[in-house]
PDB file of N, CA and C in Angstrom:
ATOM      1  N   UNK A   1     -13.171   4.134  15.879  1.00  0.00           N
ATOM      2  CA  UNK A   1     -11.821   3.956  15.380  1.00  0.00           C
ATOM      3  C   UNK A   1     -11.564   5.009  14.304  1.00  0.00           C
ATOM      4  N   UNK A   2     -10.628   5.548  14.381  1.00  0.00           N
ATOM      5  CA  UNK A   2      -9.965   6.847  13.164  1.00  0.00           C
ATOM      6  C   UNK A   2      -9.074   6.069  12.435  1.00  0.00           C
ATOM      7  N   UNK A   3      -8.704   6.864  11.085  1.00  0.00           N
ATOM      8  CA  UNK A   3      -7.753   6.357  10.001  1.00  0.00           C
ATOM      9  C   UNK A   3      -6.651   7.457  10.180  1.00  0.00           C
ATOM     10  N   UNK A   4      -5.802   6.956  10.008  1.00  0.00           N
ATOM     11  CA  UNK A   4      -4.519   8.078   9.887  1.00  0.00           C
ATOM     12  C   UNK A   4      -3.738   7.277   8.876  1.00  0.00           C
ATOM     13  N   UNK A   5      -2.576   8.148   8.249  1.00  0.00           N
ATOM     14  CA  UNK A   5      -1.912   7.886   7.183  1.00  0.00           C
ATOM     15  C   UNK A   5      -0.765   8.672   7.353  1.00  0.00           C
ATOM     16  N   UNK A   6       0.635   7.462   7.287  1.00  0.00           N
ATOM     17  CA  UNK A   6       1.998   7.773   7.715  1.00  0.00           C
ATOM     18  C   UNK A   6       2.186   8.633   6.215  1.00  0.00           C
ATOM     19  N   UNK A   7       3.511   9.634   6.444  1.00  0.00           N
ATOM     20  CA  UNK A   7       3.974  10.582   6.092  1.00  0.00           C
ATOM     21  C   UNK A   7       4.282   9.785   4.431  1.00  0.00           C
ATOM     22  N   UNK A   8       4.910   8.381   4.959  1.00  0.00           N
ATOM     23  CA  UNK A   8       5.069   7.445   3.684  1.00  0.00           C
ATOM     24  C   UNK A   8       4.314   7.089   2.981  1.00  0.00           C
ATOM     25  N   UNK A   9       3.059   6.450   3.249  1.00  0.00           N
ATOM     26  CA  UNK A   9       1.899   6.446   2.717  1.00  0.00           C
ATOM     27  C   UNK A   9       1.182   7.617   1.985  1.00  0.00           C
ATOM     28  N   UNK A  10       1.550   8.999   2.836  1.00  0.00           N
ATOM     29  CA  UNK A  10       1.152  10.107   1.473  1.00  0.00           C
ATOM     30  C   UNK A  10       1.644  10.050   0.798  1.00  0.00           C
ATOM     31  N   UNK A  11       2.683   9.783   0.691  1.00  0.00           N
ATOM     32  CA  UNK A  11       3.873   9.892  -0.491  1.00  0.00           C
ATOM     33  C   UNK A  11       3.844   8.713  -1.476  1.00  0.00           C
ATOM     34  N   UNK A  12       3.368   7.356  -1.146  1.00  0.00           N
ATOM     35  CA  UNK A  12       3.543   6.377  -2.268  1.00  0.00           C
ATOM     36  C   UNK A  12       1.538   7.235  -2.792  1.00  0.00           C
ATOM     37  N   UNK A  13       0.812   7.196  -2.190  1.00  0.00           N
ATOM     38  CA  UNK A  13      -0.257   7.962  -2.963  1.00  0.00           C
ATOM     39  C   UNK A  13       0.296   9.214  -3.488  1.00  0.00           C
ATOM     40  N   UNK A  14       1.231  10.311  -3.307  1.00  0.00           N
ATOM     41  CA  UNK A  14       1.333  10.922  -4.294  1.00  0.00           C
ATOM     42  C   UNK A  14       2.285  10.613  -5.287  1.00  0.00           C
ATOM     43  N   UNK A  15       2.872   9.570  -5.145  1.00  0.00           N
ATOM     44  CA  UNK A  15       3.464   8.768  -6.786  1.00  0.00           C
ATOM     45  C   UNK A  15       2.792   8.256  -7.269  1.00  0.00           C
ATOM     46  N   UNK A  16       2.052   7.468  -7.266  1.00  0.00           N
ATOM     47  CA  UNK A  16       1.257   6.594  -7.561  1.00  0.00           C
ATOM     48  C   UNK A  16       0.115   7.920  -9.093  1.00  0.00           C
ATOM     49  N   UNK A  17      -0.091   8.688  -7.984  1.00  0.00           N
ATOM     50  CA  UNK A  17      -1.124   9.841  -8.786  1.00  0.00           C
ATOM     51  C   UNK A  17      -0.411  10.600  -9.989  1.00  0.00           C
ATOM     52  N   UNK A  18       1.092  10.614  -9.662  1.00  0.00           N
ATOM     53  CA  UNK A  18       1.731  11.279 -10.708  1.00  0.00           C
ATOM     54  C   UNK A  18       1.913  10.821 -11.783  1.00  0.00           C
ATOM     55  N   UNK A  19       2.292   9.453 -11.472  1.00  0.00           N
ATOM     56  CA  UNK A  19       2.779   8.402 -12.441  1.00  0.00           C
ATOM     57  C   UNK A  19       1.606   8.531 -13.237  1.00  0.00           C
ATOM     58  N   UNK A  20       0.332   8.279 -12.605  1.00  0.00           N
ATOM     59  CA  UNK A  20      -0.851   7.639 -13.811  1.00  0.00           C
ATOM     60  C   UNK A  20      -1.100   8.805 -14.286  1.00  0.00           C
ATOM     61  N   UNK A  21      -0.642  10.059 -13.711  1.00  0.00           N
ATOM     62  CA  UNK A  21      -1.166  11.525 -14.071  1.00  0.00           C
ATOM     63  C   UNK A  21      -0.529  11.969 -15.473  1.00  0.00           C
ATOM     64  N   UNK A  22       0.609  11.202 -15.878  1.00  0.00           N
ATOM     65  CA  UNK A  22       1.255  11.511 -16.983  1.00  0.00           C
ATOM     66  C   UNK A  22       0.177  11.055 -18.229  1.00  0.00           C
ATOM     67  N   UNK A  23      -0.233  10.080 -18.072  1.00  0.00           N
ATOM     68  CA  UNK A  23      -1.157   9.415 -18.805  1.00  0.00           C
ATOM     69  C   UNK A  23      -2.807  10.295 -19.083  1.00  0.00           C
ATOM     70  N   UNK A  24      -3.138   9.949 -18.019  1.00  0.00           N
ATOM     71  CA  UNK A  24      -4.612  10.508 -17.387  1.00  0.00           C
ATOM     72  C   UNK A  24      -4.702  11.200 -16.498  1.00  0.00           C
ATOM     73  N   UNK A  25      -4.550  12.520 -15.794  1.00  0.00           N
ATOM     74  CA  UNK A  25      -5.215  13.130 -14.776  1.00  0.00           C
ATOM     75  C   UNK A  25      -6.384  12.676 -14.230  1.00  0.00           C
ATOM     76  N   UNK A  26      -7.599  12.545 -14.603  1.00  0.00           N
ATOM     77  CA  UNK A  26      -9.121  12.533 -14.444  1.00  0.00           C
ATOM     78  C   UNK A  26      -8.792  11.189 -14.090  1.00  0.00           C
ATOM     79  N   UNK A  27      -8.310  10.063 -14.697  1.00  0.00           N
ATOM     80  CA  UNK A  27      -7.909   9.159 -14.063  1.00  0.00           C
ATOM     81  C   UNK A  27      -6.807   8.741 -12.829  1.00  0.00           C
ATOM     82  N   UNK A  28      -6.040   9.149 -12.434  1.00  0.00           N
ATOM     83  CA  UNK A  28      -5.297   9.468 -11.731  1.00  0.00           C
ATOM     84  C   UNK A  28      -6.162   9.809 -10.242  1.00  0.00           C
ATOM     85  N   UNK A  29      -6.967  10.925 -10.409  1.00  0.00           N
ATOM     86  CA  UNK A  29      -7.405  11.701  -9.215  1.00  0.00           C
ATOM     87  C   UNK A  29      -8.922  10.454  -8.649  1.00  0.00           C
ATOM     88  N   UNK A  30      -9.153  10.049  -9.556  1.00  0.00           N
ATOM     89  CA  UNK A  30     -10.326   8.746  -9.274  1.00  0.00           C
ATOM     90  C   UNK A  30      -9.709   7.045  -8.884  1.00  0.00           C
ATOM     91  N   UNK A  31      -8.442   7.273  -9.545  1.00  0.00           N
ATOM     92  CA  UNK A  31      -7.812   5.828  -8.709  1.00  0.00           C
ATOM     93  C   UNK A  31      -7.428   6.463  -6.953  1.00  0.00           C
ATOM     94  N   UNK A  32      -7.086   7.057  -6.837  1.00  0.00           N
ATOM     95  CA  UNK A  32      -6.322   7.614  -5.478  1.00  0.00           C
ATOM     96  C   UNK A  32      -7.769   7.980  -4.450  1.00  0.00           C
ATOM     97  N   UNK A  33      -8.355   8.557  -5.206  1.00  0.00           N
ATOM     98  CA  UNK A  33      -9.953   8.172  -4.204  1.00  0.00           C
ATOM     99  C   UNK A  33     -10.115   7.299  -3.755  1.00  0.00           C
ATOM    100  N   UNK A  34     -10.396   5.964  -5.440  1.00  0.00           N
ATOM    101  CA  UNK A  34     -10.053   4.641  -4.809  1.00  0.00           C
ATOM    102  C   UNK A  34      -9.776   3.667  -3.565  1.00  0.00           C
ATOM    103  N   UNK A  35      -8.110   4.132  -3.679  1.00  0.00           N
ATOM    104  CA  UNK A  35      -7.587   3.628  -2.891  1.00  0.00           C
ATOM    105  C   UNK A  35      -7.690   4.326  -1.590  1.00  0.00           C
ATOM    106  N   UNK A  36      -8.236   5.479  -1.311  1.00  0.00           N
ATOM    107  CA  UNK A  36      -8.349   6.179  -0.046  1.00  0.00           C
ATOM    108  C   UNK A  36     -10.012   5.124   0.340  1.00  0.00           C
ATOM    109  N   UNK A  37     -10.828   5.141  -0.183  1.00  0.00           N
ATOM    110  CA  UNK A  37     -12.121   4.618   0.182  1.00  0.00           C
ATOM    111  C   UNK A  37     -12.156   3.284   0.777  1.00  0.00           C
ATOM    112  N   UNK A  38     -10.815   2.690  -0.035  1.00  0.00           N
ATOM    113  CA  UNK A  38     -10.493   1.235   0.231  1.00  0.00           C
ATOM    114  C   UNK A  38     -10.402   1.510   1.637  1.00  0.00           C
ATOM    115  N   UNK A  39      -9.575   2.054   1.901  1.00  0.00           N
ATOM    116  CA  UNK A  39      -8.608   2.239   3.418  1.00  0.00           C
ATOM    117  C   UNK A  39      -9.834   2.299   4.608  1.00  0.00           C
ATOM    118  N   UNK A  40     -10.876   3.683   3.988  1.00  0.00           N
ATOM    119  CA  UNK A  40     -11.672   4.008   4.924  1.00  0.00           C
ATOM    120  C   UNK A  40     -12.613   2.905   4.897  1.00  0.00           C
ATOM    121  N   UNK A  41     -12.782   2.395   4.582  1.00  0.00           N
ATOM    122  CA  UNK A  41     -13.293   0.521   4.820  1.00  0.00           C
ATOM    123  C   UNK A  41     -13.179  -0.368   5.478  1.00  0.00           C
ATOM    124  N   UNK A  42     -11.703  -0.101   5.687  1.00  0.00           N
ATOM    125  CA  UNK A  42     -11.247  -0.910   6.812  1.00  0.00           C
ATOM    126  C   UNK A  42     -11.601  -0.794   8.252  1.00  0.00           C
ATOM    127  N   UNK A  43     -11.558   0.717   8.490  1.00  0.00           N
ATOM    128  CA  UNK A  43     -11.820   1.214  10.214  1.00  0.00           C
ATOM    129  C   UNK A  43     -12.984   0.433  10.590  1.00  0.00           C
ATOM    130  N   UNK A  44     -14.048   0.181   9.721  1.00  0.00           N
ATOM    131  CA  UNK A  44     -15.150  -0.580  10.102  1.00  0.00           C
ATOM    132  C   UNK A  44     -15.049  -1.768  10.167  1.00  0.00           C
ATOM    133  N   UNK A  45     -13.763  -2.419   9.715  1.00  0.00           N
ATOM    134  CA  UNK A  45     -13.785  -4.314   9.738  1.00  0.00           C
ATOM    135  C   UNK A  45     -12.193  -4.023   9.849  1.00  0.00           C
ATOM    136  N   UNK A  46     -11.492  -3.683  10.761  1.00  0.00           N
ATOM    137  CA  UNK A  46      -9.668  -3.823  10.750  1.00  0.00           C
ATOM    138  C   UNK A  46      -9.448  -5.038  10.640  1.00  0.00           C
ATOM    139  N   UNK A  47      -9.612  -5.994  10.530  1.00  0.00           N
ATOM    140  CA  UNK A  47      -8.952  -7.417  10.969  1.00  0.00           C
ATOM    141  C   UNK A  47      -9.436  -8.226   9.884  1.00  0.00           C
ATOM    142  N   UNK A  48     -10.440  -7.444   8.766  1.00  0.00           N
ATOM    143  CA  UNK A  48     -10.217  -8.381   7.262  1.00  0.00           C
ATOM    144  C   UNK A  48      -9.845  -8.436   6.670  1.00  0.00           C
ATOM    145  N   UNK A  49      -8.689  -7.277   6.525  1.00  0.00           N
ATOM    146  CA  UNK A  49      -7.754  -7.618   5.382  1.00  0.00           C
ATOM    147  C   UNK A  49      -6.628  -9.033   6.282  1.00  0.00           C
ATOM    148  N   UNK A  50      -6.073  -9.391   5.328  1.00  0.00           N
ATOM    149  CA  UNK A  50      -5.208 -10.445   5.652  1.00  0.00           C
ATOM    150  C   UNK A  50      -4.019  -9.833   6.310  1.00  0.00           C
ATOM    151  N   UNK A  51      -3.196 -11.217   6.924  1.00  0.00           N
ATOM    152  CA  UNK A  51      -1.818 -10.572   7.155  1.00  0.00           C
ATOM    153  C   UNK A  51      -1.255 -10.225   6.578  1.00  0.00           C
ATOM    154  N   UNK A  52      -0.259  -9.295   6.628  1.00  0.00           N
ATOM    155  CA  UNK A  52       1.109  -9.405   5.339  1.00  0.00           C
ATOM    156  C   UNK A  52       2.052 -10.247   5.668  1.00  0.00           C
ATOM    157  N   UNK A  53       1.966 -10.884   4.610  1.00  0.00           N
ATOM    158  CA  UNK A  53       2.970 -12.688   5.024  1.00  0.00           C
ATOM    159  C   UNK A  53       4.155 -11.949   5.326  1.00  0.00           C
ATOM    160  N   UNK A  54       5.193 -11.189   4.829  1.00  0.00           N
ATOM    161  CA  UNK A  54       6.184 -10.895   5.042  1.00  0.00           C
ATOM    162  C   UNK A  54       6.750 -10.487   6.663  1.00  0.00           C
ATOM    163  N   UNK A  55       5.302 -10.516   7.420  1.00  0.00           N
ATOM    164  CA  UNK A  55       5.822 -10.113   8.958  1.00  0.00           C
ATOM    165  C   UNK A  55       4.688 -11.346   9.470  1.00  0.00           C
ATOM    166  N   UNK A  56       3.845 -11.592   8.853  1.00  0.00           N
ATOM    167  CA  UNK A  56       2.844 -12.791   9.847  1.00  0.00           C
ATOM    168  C   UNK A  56       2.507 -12.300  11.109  1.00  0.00           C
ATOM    169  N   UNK A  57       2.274 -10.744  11.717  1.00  0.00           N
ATOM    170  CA  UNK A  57       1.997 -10.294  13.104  1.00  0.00           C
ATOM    171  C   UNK A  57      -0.017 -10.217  12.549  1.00  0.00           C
ATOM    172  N   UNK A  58      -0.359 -10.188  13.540  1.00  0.00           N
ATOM    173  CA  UNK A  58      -2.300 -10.196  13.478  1.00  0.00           C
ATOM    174  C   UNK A  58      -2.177  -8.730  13.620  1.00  0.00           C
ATOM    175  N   UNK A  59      -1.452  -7.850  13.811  1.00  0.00           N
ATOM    176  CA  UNK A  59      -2.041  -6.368  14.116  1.00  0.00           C
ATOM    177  C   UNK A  59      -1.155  -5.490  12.461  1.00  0.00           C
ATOM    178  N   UNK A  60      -0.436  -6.212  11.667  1.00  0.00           N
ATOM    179  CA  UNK A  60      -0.201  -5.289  10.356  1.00  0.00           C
ATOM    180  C   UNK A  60      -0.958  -6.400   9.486  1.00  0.00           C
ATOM    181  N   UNK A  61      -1.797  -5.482   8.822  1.00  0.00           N
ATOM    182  CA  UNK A  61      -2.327  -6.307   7.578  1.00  0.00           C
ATOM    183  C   UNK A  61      -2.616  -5.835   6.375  1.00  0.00           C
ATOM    184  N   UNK A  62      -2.825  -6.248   5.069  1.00  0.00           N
ATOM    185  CA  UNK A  62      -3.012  -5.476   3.952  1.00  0.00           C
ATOM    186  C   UNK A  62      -4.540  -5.953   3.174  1.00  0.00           C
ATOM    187  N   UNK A  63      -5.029  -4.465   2.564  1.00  0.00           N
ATOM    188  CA  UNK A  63      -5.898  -4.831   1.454  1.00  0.00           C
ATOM    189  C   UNK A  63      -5.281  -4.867   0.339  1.00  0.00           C
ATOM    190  N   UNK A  64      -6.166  -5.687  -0.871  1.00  0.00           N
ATOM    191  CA  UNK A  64      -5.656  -5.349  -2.113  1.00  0.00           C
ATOM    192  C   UNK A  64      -6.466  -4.714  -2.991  1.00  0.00           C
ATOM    193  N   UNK A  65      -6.467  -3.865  -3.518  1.00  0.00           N
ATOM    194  CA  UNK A  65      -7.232  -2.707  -4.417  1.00  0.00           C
ATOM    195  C   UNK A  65      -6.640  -2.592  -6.187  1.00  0.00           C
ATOM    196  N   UNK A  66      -7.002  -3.692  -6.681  1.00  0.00           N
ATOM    197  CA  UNK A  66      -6.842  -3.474  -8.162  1.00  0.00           C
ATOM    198  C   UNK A  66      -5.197  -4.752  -8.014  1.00  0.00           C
ATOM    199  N   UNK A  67      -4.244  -3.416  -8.540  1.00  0.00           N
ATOM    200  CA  UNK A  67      -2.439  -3.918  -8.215  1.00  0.00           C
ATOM    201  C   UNK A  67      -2.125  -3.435  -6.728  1.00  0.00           C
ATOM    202  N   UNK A  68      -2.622  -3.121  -6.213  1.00  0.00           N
ATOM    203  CA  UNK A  68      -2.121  -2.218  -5.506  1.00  0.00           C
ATOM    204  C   UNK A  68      -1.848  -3.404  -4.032  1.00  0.00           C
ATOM    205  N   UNK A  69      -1.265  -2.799  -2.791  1.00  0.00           N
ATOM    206  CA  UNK A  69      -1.508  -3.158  -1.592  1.00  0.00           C
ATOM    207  C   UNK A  69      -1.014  -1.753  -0.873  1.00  0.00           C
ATOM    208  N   UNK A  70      -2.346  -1.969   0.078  1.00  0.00           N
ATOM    209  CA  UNK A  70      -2.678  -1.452   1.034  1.00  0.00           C
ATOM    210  C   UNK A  70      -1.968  -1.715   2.641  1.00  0.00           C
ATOM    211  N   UNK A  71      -1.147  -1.691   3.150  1.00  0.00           N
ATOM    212  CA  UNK A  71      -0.651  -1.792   4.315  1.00  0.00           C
ATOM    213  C   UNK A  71      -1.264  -1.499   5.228  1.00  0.00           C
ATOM    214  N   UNK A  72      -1.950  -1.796   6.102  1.00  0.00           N
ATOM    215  CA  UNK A  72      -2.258  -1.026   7.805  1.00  0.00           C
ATOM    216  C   UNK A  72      -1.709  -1.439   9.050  1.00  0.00           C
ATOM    217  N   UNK A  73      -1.654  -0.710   9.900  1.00  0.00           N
ATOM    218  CA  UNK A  73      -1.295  -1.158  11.304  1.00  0.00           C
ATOM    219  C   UNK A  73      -2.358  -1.345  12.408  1.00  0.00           C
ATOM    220  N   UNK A  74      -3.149  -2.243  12.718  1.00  0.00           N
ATOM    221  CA  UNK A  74      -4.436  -1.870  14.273  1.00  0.00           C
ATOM    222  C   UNK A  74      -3.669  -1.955  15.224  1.00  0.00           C
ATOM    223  N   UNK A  75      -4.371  -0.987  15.508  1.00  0.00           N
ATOM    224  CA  UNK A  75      -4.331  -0.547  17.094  1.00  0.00           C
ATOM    225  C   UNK A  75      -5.896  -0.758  17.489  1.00  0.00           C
ATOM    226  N   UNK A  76      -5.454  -0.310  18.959  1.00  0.00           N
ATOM    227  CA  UNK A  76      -7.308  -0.347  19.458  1.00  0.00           C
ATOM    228  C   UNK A  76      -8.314   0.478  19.250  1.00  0.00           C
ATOM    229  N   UNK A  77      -7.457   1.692  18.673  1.00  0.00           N
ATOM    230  CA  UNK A  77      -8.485   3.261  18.810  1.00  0.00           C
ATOM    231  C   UNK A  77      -8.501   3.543  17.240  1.00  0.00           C
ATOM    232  N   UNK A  78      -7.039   3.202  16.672  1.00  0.00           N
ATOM    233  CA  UNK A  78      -6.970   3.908  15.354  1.00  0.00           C
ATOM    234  C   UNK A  78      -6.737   2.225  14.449  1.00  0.00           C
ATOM    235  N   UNK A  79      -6.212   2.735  12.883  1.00  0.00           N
ATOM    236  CA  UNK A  79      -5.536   2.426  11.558  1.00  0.00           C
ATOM    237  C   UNK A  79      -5.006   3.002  11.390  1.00  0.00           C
ATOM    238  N   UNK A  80      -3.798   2.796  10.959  1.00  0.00           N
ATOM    239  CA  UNK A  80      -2.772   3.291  10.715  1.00  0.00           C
ATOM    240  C   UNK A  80      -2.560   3.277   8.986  1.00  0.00           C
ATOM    241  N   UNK A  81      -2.593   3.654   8.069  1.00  0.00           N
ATOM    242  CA  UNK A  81      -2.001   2.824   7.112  1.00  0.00           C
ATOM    243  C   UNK A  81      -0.111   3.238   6.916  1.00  0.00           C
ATOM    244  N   UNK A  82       0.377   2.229   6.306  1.00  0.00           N
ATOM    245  CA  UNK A  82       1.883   2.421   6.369  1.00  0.00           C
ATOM    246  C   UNK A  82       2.404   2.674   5.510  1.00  0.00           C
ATOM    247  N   UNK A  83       1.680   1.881   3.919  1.00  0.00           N
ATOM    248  CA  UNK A  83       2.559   2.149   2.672  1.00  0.00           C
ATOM    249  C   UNK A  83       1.212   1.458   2.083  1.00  0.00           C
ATOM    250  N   UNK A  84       1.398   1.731   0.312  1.00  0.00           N
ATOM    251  CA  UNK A  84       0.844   1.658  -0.571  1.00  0.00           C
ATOM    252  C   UNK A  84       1.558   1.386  -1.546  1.00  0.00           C
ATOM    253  N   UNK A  85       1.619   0.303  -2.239  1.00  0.00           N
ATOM    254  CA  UNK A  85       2.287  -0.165  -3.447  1.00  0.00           C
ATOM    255  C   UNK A  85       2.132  -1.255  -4.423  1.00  0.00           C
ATOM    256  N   UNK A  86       2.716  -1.114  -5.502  1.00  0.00           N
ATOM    257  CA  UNK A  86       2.292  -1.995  -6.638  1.00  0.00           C
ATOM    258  C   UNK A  86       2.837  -3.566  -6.043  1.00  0.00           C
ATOM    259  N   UNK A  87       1.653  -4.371  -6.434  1.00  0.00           N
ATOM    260  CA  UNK A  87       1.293  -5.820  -5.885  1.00  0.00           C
ATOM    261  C   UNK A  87       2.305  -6.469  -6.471  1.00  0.00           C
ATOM    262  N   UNK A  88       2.493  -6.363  -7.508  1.00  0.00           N
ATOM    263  CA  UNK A  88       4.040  -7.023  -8.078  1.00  0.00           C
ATOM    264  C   UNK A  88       5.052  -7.215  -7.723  1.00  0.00           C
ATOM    265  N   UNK A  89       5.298  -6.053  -6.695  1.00  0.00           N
ATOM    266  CA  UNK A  89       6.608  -5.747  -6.212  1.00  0.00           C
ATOM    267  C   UNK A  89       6.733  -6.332  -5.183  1.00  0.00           C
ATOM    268  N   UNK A  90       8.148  -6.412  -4.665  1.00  0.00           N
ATOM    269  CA  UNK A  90       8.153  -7.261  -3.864  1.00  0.00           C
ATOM    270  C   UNK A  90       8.423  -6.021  -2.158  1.00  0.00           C
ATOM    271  N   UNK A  91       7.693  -6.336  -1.291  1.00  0.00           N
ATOM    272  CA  UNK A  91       7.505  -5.560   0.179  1.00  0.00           C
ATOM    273  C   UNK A  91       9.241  -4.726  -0.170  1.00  0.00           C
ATOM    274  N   UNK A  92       8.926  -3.167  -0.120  1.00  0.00           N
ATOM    275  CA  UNK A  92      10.352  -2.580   0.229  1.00  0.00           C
ATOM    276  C   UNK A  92      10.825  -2.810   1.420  1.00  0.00           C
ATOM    277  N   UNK A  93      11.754  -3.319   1.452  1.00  0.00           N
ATOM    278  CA  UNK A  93      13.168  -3.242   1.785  1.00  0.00           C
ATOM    279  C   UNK A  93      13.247  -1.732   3.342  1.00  0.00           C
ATOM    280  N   UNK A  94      13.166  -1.361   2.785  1.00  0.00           N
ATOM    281  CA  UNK A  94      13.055  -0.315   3.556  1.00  0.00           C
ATOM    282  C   UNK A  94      11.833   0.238   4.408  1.00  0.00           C
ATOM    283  N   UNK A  95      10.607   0.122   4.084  1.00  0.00           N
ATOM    284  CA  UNK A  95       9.277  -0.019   4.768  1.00  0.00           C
ATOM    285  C   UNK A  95       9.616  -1.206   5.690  1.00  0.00           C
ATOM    286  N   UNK A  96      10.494  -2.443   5.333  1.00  0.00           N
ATOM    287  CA  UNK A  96      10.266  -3.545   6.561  1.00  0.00           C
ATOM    288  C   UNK A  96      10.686  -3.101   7.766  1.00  0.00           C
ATOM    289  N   UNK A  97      11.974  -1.905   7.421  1.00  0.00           N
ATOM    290  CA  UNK A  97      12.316  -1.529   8.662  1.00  0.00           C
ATOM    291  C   UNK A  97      11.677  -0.438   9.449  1.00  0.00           C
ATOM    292  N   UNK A  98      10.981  -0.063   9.162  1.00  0.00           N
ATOM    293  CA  UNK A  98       9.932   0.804   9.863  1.00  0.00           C
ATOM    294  C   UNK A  98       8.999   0.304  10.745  1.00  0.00           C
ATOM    295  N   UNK A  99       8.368  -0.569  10.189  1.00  0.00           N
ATOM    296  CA  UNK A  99       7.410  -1.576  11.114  1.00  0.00           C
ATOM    297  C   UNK A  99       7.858  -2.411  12.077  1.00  0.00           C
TER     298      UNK A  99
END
């Protein structure tokens, strides 16, 4: 199984890096590892992260990494991941319609 990562998902990882980058760089570039290692974790067990209640389907599910959530999509061959975002928040609005 391969990992791939939607165009969106680079992009909430490269906010995510900027934001903390204002603060910390050195920190910044070690959370986003992080959360990449998280991901690559998954290809080996797809089906333990939980569902994401907000759709309840068995093939999108999320990890959680610190605040964060992790989105993925299984398939049979790959992971997908979809989005990445602060756990607080509530699922965008706009990511629902993508999936």
């Amino acid at each position: 199984m391969k990992l791939f990562w939607t165009e969106t998902a680079k992009q909430d990882l490269l906010s995510i890096k900027q934001y903390i980058a204002t603060d910390n760089p050195a920190a910044a570039k070690r959370w986003i590892e992080t959360l990449r290692k998280r991901a690559r974790k998954a290809v080996h067990a797809p089906l333990s992260g939980r569902k994401v209640p907000e759709f309840s389907r068995n093939d999108i599910r999320e990890l959680i990494e610190g605040n964060y959530r992790i989105v993925y999509q299984v398939f049979s061959d790959k992971l997908v991941v979809l989005t990445v975002f602060e756990s607080h928040r509530l699922f965008p609005v706009e990511k629902v319609h993508q999936i």
